[in-house]
N, C-alpha and C. Protein backbone atom coordinates (compact mmCIF):
# COMPACT_ATOMS: atom_id res chain seq x y z
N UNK A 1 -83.00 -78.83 24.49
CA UNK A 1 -82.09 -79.94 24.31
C UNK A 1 -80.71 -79.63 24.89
N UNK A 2 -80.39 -78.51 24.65
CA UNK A 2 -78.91 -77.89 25.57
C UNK A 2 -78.79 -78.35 27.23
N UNK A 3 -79.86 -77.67 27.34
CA UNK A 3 -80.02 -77.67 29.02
C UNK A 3 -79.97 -79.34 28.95
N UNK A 4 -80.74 -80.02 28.75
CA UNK A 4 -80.07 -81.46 29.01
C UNK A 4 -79.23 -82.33 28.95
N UNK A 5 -78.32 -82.17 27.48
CA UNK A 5 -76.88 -82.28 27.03
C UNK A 5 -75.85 -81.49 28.56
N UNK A 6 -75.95 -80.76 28.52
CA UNK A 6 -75.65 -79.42 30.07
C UNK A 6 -75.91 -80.48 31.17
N UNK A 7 -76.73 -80.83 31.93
CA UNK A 7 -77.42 -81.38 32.82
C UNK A 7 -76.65 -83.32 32.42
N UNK A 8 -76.57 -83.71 31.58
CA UNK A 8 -76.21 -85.13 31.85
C UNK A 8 -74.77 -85.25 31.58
N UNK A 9 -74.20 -83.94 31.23
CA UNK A 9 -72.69 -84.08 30.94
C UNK A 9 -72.38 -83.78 32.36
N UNK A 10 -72.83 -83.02 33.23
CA UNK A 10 -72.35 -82.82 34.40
C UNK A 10 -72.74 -83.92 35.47
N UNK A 11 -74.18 -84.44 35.25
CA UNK A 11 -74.08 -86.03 36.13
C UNK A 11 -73.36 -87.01 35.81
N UNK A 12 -73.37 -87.54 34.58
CA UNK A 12 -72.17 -88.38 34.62
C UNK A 12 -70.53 -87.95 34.87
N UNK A 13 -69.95 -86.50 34.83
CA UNK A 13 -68.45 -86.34 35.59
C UNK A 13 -68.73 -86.23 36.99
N UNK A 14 -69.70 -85.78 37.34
CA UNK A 14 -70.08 -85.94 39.29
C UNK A 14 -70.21 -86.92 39.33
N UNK A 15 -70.84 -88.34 39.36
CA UNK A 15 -71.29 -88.91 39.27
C UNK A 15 -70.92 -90.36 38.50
N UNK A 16 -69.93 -90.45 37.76
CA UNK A 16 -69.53 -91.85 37.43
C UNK A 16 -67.95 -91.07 37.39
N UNK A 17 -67.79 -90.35 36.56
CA UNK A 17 -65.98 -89.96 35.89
C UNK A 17 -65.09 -89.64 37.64
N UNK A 18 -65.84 -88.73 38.11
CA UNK A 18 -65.07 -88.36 39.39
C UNK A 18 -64.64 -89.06 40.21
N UNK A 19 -65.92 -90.32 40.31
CA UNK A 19 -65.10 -91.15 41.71
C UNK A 19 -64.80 -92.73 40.87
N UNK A 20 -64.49 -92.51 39.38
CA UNK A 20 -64.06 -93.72 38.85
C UNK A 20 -62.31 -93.52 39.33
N UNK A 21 -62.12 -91.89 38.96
CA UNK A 21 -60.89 -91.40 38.58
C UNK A 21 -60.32 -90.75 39.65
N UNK A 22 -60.65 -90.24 40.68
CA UNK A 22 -60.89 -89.14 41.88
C UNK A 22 -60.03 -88.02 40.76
N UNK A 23 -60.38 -87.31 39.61
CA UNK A 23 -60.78 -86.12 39.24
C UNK A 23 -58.91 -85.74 38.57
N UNK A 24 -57.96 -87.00 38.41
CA UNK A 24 -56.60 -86.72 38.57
C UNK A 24 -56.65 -87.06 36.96
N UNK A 25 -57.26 -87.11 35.91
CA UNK A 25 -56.70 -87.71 34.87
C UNK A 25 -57.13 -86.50 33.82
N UNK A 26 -56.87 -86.49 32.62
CA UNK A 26 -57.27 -85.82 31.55
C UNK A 26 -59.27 -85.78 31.12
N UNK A 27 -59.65 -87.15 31.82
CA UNK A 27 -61.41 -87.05 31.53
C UNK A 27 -62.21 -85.76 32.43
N UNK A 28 -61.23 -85.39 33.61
CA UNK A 28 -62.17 -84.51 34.34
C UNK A 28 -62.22 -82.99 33.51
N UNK A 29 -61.04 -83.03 33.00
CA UNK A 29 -61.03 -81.60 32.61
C UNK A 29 -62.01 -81.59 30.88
N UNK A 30 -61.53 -82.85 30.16
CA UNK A 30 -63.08 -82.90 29.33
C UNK A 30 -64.55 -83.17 29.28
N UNK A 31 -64.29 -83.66 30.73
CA UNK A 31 -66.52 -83.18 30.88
C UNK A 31 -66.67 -81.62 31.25
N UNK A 32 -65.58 -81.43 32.08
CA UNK A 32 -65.43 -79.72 32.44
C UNK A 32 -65.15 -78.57 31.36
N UNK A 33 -64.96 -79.01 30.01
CA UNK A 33 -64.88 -78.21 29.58
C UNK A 33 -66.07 -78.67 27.93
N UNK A 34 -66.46 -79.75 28.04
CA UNK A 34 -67.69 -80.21 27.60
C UNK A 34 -69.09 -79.44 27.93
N UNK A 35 -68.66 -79.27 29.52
CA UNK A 35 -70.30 -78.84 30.30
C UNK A 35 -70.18 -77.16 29.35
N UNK A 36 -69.01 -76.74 30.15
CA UNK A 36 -68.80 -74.75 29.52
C UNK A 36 -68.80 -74.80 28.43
N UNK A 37 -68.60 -75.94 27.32
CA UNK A 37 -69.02 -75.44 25.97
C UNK A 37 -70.63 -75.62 25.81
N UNK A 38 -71.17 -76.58 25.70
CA UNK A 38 -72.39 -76.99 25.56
C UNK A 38 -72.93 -75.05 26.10
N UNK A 39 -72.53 -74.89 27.23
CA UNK A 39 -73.15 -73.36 27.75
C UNK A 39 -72.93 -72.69 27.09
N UNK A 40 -71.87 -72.13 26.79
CA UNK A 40 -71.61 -71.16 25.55
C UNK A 40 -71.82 -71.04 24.14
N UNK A 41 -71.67 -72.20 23.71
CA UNK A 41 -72.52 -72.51 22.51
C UNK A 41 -73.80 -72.24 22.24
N UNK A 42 -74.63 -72.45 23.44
CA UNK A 42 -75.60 -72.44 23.34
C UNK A 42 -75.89 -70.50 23.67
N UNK A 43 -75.19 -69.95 24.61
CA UNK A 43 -75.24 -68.93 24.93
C UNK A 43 -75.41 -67.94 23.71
N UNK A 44 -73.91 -68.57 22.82
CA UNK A 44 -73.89 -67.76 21.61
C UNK A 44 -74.77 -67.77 20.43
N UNK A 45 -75.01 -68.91 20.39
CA UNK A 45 -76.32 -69.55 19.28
C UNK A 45 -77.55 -68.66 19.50
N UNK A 46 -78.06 -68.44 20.61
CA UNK A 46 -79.18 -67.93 21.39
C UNK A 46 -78.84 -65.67 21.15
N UNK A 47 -77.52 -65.59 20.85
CA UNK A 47 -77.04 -64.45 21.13
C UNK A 47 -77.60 -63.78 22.11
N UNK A 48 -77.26 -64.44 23.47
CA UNK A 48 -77.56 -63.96 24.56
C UNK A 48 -76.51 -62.61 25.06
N UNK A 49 -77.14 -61.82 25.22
CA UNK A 49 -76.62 -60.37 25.39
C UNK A 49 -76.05 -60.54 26.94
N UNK A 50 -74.84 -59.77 27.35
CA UNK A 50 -73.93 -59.79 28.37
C UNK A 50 -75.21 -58.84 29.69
N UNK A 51 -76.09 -58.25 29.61
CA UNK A 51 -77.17 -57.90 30.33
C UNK A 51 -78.10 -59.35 30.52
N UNK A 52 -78.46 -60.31 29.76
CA UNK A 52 -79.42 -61.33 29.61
C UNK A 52 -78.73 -62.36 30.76
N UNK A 53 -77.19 -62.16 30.59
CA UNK A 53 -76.89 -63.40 31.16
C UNK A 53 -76.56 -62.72 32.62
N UNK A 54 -76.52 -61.61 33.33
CA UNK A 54 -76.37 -61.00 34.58
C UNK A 54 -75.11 -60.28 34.85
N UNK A 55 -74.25 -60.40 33.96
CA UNK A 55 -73.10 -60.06 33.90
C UNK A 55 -73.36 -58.35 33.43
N UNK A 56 -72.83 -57.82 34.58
CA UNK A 56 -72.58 -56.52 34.89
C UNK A 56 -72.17 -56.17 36.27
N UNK A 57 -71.66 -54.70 35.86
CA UNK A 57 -70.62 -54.15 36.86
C UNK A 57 -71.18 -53.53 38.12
N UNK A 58 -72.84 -52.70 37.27
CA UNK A 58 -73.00 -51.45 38.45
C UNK A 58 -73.82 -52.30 39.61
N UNK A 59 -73.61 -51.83 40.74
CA UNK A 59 -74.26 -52.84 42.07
C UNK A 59 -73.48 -53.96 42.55
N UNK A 60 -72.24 -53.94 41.79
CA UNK A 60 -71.08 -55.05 42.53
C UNK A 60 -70.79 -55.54 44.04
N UNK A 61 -70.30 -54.18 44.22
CA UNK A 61 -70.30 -53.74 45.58
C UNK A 61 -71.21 -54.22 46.66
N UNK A 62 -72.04 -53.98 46.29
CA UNK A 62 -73.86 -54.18 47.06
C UNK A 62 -73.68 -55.33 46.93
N UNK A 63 -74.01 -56.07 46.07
CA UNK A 63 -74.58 -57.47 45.90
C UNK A 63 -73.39 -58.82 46.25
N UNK A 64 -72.13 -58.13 45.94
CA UNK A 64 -70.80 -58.91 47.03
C UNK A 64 -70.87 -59.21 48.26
N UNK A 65 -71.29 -57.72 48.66
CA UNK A 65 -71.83 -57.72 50.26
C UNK A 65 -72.56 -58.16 50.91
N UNK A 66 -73.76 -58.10 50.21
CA UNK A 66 -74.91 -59.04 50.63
C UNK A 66 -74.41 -60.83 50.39
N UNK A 67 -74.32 -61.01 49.19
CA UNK A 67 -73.72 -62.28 48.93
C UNK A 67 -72.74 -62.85 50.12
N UNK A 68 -71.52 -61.97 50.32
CA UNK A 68 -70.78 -62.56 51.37
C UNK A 68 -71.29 -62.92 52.92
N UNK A 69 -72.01 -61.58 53.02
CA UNK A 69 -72.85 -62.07 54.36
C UNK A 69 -73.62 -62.97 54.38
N UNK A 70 -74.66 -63.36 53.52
CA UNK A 70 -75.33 -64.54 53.47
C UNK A 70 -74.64 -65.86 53.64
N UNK A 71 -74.05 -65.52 52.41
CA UNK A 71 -72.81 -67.07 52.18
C UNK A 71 -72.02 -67.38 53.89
N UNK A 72 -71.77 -66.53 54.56
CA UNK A 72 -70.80 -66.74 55.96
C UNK A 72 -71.56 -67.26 56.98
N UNK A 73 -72.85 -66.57 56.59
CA UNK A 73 -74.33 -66.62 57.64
C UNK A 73 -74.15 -68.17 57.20
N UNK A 74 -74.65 -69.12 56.57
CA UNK A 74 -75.43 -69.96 55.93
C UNK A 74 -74.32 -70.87 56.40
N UNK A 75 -73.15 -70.86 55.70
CA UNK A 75 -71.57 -72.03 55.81
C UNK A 75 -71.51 -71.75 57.29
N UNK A 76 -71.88 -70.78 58.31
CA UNK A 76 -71.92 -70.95 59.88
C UNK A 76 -72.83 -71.75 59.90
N UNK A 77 -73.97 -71.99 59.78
CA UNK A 77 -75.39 -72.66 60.38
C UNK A 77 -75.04 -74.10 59.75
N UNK A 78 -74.84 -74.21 58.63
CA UNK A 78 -74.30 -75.48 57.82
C UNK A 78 -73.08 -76.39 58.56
N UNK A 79 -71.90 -75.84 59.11
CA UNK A 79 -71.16 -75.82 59.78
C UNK A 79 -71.42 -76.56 61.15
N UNK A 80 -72.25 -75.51 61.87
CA UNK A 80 -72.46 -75.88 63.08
C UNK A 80 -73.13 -76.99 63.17
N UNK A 81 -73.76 -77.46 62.00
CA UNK A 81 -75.47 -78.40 62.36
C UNK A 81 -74.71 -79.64 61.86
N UNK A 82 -73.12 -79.65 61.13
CA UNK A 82 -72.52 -80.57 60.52
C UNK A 82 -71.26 -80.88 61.29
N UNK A 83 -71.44 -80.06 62.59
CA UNK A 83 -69.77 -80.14 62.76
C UNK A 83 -69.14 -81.76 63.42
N UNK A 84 -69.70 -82.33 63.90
CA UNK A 84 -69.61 -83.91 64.31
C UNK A 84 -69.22 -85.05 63.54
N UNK A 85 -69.61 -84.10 62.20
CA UNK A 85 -69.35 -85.23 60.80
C UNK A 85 -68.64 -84.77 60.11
N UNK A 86 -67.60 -83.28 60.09
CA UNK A 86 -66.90 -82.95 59.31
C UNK A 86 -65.29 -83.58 60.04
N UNK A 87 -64.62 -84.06 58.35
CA UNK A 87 -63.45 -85.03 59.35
C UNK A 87 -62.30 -83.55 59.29
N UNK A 88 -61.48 -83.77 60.34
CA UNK A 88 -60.04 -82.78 60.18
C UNK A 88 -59.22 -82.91 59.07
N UNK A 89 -58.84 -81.78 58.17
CA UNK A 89 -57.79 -81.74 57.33
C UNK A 89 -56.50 -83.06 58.24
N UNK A 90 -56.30 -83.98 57.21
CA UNK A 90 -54.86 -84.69 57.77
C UNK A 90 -53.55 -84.34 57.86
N UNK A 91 -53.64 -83.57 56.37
CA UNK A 91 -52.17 -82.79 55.94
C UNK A 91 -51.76 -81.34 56.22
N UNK A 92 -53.31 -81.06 57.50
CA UNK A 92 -53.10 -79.33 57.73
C UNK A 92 -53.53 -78.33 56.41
N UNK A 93 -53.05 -77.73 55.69
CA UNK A 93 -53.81 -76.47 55.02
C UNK A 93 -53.68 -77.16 53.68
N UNK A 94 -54.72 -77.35 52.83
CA UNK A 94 -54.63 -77.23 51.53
C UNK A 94 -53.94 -76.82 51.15
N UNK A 95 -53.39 -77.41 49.50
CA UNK A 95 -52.76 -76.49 48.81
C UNK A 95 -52.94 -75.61 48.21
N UNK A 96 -51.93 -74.27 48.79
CA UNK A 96 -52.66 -73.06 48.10
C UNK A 96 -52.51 -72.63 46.48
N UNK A 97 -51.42 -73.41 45.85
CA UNK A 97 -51.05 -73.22 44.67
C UNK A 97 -52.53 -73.81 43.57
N UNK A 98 -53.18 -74.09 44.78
CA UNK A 98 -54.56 -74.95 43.36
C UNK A 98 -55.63 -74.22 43.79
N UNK A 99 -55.34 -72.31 44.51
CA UNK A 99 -56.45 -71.47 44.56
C UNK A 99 -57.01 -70.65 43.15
N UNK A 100 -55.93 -70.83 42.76
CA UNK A 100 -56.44 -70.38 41.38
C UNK A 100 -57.58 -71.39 40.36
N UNK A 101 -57.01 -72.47 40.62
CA UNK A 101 -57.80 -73.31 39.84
C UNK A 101 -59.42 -73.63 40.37
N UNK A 102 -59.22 -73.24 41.66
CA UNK A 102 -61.04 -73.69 42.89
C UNK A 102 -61.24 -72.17 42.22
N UNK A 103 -60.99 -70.95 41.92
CA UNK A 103 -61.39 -69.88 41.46
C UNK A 103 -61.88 -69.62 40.30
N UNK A 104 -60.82 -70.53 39.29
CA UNK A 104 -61.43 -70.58 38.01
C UNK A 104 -63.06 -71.29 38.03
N UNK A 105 -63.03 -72.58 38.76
CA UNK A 105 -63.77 -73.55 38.52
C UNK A 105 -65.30 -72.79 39.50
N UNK A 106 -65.00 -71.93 40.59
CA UNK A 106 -65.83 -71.30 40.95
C UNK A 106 -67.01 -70.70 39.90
N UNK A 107 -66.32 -69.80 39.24
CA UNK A 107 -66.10 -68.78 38.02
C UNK A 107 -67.25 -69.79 36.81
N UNK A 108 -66.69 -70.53 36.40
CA UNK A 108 -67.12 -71.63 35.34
C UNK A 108 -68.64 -72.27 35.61
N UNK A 109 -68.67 -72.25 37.21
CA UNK A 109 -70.02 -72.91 37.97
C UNK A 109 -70.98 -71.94 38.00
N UNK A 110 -70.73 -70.71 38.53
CA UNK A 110 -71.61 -69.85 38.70
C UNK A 110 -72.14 -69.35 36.95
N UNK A 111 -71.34 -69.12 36.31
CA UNK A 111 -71.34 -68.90 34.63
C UNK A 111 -72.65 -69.91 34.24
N UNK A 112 -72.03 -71.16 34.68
CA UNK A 112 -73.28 -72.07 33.92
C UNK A 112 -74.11 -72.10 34.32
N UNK A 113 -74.38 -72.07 35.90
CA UNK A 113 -75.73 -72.07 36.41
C UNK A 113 -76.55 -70.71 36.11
N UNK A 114 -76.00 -69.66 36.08
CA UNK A 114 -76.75 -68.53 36.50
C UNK A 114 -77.02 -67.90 35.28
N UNK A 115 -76.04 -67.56 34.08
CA UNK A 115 -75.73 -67.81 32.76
C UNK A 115 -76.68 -68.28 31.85
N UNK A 116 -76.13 -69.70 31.54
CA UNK A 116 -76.89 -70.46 30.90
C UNK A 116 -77.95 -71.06 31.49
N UNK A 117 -77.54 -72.31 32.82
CA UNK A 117 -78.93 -72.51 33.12
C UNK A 117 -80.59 -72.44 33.09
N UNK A 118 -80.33 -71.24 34.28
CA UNK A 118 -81.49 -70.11 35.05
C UNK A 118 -81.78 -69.96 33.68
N UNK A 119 -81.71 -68.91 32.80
CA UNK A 119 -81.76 -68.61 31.34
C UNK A 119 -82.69 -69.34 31.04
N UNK A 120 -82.05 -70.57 30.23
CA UNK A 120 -82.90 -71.62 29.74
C UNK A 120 -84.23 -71.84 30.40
N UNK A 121 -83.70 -72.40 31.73
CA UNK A 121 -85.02 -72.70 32.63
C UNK A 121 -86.27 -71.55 32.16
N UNK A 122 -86.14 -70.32 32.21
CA UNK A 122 -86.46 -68.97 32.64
C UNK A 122 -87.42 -68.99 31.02
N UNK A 123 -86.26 -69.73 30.06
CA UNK A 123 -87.84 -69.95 28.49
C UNK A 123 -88.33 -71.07 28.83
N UNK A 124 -87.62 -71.81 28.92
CA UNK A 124 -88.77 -73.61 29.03
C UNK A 124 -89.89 -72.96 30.26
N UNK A 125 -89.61 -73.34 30.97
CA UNK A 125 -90.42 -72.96 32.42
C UNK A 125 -91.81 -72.00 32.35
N UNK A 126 -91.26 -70.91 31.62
CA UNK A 126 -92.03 -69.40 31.43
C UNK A 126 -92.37 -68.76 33.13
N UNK A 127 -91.58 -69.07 34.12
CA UNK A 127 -92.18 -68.82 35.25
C UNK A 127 -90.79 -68.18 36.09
N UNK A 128 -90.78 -67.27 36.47
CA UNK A 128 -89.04 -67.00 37.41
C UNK A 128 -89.51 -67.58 38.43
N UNK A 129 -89.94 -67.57 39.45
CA UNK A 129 -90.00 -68.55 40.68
C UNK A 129 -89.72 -69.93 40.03
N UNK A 130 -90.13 -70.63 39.58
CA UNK A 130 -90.26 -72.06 38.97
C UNK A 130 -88.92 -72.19 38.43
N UNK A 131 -88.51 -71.14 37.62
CA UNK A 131 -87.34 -71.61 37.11
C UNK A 131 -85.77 -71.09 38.00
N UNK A 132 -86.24 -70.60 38.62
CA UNK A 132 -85.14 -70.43 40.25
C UNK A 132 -84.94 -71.84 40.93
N UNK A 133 -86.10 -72.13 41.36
CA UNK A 133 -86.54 -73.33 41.92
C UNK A 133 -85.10 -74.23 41.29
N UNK A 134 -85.74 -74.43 40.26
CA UNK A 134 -85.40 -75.85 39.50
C UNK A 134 -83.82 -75.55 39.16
N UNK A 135 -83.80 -74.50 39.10
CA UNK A 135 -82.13 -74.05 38.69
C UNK A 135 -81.30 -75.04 40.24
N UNK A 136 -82.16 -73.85 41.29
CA UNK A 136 -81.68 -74.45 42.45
C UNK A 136 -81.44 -76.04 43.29
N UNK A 137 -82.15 -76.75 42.69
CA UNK A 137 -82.73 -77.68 43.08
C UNK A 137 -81.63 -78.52 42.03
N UNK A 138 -81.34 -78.50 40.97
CA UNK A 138 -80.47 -79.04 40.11
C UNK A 138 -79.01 -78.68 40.21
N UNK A 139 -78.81 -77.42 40.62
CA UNK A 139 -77.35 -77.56 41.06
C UNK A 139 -77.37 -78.27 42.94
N UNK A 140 -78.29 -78.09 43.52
CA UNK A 140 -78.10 -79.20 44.69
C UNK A 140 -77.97 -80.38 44.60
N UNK A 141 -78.39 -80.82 43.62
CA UNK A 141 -78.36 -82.25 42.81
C UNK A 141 -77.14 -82.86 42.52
N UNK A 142 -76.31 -81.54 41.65
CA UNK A 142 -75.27 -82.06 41.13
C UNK A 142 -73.91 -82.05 42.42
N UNK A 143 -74.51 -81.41 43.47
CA UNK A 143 -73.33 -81.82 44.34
C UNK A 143 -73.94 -82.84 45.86
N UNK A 144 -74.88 -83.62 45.69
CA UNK A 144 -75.18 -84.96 46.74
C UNK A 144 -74.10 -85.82 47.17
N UNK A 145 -72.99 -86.02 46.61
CA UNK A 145 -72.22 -86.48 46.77
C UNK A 145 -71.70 -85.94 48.23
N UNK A 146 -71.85 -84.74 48.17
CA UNK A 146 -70.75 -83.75 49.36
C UNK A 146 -72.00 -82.86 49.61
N UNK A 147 -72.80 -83.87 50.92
CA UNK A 147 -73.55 -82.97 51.79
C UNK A 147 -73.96 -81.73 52.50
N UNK A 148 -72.40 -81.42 52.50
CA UNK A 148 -72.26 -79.87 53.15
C UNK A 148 -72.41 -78.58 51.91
N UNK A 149 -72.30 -79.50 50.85
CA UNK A 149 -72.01 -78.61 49.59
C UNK A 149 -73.11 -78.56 49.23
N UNK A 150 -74.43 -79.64 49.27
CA UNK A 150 -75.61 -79.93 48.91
C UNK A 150 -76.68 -78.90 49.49
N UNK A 151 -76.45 -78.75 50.46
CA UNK A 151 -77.05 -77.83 51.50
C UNK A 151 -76.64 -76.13 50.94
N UNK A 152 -75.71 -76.11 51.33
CA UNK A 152 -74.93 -75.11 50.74
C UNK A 152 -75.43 -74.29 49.72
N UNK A 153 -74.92 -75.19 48.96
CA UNK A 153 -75.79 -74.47 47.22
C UNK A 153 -77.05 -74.59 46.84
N UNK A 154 -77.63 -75.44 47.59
CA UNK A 154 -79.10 -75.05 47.80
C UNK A 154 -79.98 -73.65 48.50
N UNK A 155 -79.18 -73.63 50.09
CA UNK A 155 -79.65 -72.42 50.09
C UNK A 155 -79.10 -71.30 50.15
N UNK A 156 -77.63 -71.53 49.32
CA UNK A 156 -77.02 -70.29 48.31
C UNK A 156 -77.93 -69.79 47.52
């Protein structure tokens, strides 16, 4: 029941709250912090151990590395196969004062998917392929809106 509470709190702020509001009002930050409780709650309820949920130190290094290369590999090929349809920044460079906040929110995404999610999936499911899958396949979901991102985190 989590995982779905989880799963429809985040389609309806993708999905109706975001582009009612474009993401500027006080509702974005309470489905956003609706979705990370529902996870943690549930995390804690479950007393999911800081090993259960992937969170650890040793192999950082390694798995950054690999991660980054993939991720550069992938946003190139994504990139290239999109580049006709991606429009130019108007205002030149983002603002950098809201890197902290794309970091936090990074942070918060990967937490729930990989965290809680996968997890869940990983008892309902009883299958790790299957419940990779579907992990995967549901956070591609939740970003259709933004094609490049769809792709992306899919075959992130």
């Amino acid at each position: 029941m989590d995982a779905l509470a989880f799963i429809l709190i985040v389609t309806v702020h993708l999905w109706i709250v975001l582009p009612a509001t474009g993401g500027k009002t006080p509702w974005d930050v309470l489905f956003i912090v609706g979705a990370v409780s529902v996870a943690a709650i549930s995390l804690g309820r479950r007393r999911t151990t800081r090993q259960q949920m992937g969170i650890k130190l040793d192999g950082l290094l390694k798995e950054s590395a690999i991660y980054l290369g993939a991720a550069g590999f992938f946003a190139g090929v994504v990139v290239l196969c999109f580049r006709a349809s991606l429009e130019p920044m108007e205002r030149g460079f983002p603002d950098l004062r809201r890197i902290p906040w794309h970091l936090t929110w990074a942070f918060l995404q990967q937490f729930c998917l990989l965290a809680f999610l996968l997890n869940r999936l990983r008892e309902i499911l009883r299958q790790k392929a299957l419940a990779v899958s579907a992990a995967a396949g549901i956070f591609a979901f939740f970003h259709l809106p933004n094609p490049f991102l769809t792709l992306y985190t899919l075959g992130g």
